[in-house]
N, C-alpha and C. Protein backbone atom coordinates (compact mmCIF):
# COMPACT_ATOMS: atom_id res chain seq x y z
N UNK A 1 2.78 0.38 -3.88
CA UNK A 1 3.01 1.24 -2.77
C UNK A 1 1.70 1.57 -2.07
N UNK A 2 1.02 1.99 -2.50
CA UNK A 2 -0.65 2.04 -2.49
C UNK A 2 -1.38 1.18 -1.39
N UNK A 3 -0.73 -0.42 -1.76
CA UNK A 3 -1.43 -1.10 -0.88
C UNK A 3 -0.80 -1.21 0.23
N UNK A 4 0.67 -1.35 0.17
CA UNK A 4 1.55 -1.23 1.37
C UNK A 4 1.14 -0.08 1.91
N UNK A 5 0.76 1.14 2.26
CA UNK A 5 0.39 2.25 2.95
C UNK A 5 -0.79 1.80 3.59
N UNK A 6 -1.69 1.40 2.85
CA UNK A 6 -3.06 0.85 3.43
C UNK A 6 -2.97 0.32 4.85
N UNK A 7 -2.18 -0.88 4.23
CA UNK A 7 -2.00 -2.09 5.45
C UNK A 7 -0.86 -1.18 6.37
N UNK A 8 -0.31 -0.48 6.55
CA UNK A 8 0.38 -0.15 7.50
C UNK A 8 -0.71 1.00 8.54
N UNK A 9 -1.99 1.12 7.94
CA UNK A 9 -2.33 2.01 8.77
C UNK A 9 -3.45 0.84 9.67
N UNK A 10 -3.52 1.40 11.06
CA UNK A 10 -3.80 0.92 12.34
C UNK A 10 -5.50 1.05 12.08
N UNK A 11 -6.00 2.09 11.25
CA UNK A 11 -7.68 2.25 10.76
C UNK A 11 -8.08 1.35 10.39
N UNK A 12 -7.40 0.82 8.93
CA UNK A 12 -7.68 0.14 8.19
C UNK A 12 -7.53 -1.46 8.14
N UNK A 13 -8.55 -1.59 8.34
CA UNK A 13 -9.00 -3.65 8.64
C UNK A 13 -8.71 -4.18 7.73
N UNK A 14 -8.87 -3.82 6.15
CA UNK A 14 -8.92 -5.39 5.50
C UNK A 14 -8.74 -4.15 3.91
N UNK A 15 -8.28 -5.05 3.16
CA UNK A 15 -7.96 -4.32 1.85
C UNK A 15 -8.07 -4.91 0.80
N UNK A 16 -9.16 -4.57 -0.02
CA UNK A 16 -9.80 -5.37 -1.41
C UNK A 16 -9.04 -5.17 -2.36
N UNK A 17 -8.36 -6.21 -2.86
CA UNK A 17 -7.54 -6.53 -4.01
C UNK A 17 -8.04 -6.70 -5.26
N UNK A 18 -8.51 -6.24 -6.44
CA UNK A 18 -9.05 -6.34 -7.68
C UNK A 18 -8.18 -6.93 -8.49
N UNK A 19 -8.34 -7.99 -9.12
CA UNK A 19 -7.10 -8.20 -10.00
C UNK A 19 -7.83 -9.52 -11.76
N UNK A 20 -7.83 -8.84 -12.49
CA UNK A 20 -8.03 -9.37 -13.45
C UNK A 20 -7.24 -10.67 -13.98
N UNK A 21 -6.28 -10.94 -13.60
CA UNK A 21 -5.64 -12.09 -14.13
C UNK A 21 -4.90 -12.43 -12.70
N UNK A 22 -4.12 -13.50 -13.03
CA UNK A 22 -3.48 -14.43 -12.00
C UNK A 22 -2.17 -13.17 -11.45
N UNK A 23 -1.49 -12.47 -12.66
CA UNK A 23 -0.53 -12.49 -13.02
C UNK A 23 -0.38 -10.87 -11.64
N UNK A 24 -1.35 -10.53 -12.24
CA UNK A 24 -1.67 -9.33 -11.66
C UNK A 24 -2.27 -9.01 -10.30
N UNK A 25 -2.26 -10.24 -9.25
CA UNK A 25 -3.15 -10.69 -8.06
C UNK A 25 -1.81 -10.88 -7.55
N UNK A 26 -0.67 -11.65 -8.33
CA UNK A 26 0.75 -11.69 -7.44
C UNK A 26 1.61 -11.00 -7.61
N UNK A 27 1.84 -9.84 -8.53
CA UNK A 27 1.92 -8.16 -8.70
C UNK A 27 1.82 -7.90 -7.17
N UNK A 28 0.22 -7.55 -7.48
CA UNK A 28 -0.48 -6.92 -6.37
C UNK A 28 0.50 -7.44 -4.89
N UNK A 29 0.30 -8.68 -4.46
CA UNK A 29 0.70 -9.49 -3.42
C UNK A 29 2.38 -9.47 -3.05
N UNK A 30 3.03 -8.87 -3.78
CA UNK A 30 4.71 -8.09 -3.77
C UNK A 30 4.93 -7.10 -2.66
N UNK A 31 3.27 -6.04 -2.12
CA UNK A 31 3.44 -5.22 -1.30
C UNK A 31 3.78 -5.75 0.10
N UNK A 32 3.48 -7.19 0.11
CA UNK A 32 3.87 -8.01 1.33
C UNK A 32 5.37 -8.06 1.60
N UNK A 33 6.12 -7.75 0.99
CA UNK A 33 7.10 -8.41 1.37
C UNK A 33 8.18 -6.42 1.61
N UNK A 34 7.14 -6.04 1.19
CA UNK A 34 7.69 -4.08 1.89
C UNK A 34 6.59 -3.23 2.68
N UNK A 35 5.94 -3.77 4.12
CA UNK A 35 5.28 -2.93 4.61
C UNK A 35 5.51 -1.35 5.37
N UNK A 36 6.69 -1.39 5.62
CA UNK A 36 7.44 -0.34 6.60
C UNK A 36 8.08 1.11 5.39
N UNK A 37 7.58 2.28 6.19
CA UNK A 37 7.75 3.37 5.64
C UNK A 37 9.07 4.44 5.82
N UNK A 38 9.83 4.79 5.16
CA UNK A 38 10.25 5.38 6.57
C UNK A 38 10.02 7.20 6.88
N UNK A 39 10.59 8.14 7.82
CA UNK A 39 9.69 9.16 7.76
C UNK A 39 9.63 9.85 6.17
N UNK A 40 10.26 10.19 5.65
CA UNK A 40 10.49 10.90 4.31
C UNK A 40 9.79 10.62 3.48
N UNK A 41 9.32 9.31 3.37
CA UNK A 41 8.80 8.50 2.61
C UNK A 41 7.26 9.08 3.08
N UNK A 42 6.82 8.94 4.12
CA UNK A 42 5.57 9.16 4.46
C UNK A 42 4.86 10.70 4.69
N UNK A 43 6.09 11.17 4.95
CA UNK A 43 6.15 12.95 4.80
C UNK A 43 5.69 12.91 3.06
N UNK A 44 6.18 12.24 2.46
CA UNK A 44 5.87 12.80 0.94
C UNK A 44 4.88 12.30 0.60
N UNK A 45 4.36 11.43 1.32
CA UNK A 45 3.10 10.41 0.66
C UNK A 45 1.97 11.43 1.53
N UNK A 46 1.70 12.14 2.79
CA UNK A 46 0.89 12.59 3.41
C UNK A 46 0.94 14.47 2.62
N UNK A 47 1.68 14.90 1.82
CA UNK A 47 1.98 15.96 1.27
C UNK A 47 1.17 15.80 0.10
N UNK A 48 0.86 14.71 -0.70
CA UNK A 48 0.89 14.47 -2.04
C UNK A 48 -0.94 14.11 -1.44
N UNK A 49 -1.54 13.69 -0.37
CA UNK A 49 -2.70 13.02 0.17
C UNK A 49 -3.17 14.58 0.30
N UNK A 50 -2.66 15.75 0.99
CA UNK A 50 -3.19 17.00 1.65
C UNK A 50 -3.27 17.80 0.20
N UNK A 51 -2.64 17.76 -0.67
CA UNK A 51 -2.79 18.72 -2.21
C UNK A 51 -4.24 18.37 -2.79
């Protein structure tokens, strides 16, 4: 979810992926295929960012 938020924001250029194994680089690479938030979702994620 983490990285999907990243990439949806208009700031943010480019997003460094760390990944120790193969396994865990195409984990990571899953956020591609859910970029879109919807409001509730982002209301709770910008609530949980302001605490």
């Amino acid at each position: 979810m983490a990285l999907a938020w990243l990439l949806k924001d208009k700031r943010v250029t480019s997003v460094l992926v760390g990944a120790s194994s193969a396994e865990q680089l195409l984990d990571s690479l899953k956020c591609l295929n859910n970029t879109s938030f919807d409001k509730i979702e982002l209301n709770g994620i910008e609530g949980i960012l302001k605490s």
